[in-house]
Protein backbone atom coordinates (compact mmCIF):
# COMPACT_ATOMS: atom_id res chain seq x y z
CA UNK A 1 -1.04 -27.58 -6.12
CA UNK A 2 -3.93 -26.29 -7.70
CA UNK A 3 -5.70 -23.28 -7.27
CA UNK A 4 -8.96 -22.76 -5.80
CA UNK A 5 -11.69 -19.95 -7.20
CA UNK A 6 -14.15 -18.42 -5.07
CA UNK A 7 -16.65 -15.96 -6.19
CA UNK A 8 -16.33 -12.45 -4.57
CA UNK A 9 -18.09 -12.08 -1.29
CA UNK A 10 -19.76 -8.48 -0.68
CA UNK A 11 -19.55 -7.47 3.03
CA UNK A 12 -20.64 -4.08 5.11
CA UNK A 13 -18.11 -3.03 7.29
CA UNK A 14 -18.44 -0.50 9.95
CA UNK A 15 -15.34 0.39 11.61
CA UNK A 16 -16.11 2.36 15.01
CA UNK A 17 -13.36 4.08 17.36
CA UNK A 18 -11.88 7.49 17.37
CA UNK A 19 -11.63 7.80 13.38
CA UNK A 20 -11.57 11.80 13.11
CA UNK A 21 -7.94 11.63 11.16
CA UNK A 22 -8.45 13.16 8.04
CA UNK A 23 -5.88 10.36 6.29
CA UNK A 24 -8.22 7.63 7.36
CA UNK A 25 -10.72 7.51 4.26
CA UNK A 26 -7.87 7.95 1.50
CA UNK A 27 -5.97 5.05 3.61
CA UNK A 28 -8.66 2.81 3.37
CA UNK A 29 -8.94 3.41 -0.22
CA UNK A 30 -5.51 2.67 -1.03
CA UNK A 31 -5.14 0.10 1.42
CA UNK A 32 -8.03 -1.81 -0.36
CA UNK A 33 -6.68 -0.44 -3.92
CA UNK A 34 -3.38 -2.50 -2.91
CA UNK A 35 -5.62 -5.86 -2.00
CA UNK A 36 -7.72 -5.73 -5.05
CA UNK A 37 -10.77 -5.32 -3.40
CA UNK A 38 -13.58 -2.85 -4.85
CA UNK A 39 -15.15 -0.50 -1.58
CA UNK A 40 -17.67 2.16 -1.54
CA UNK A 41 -17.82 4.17 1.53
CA UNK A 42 -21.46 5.31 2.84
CA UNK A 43 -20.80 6.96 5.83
CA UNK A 44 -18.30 8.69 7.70
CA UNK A 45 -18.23 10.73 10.90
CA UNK A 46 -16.06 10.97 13.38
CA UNK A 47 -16.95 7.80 15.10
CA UNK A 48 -17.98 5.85 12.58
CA UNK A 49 -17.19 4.64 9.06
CA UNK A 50 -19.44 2.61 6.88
CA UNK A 51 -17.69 0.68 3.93
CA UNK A 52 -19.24 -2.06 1.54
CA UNK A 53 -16.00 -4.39 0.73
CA UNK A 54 -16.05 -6.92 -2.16
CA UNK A 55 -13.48 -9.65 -2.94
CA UNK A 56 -12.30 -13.19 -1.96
CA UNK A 57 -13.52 -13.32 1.55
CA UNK A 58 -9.61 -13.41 2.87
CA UNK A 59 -8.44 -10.26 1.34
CA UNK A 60 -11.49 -8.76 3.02
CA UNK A 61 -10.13 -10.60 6.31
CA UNK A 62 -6.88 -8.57 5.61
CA UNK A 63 -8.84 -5.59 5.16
CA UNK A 64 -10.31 -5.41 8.54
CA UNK A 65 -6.90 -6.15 10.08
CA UNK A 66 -5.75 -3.35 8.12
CA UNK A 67 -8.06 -1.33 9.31
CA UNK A 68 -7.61 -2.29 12.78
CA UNK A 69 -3.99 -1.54 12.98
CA UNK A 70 -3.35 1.61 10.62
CA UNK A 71 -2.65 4.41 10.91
CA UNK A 72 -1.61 5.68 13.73
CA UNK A 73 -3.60 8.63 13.76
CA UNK A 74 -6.70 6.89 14.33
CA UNK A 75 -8.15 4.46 16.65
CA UNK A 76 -10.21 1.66 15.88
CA UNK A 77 -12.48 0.00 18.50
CA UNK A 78 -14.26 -2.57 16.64
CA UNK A 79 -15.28 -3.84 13.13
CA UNK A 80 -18.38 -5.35 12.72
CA UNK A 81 -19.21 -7.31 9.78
CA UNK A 82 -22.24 -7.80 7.36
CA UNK A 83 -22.87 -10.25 4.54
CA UNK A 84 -24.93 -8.80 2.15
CA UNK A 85 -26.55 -9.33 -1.30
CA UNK A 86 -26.17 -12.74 -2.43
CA UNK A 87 -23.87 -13.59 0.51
CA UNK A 88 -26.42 -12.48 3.38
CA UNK A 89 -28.27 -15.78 2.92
């Protein structure tokens, strides 16, 4: 079997919901620390969190599941997705 090698995708992710829970933030960083992927978070309030993601475009996949079903404390209504850079062509 061999192995396939992608370059890193970059996406924008912007979870929305009820995301108040002070343990969200350091859960997404771990949670991404654990896939490999690098983040930088640009927003957060209580309804919305802005994150760019970059990786191999199925560890960002796992990401936004992730997201969507931890932790408890929170509640996540939708994540919407953005190429950008190189990828948002």
């Amino acid at each position: 079997m061999t192995e396939e090698h992608q370059s890193p995708s970059q996406e924008r992710m912007t979870i929305l919901g009820d995301l108040d829970a002070a343990s969200f933030i350091p859960w997404i960083e771990r949670h991404a620390a654990k896939l490999g992927l690098s983040q930088a978070i640009s927003h957060t309030s209580a309804d919305r969190i802005e994150l760019e993601v970059t990786g191999p475009t199925e560890l960002i996949d796992m990401m936004e599941m992730g997201c969507c079903l931890g932790p408890i404390d929170v509640w996540v209504e939708t994540i919407l997705r953005t190429p950008v850079g190189s990828d948002a062509d």
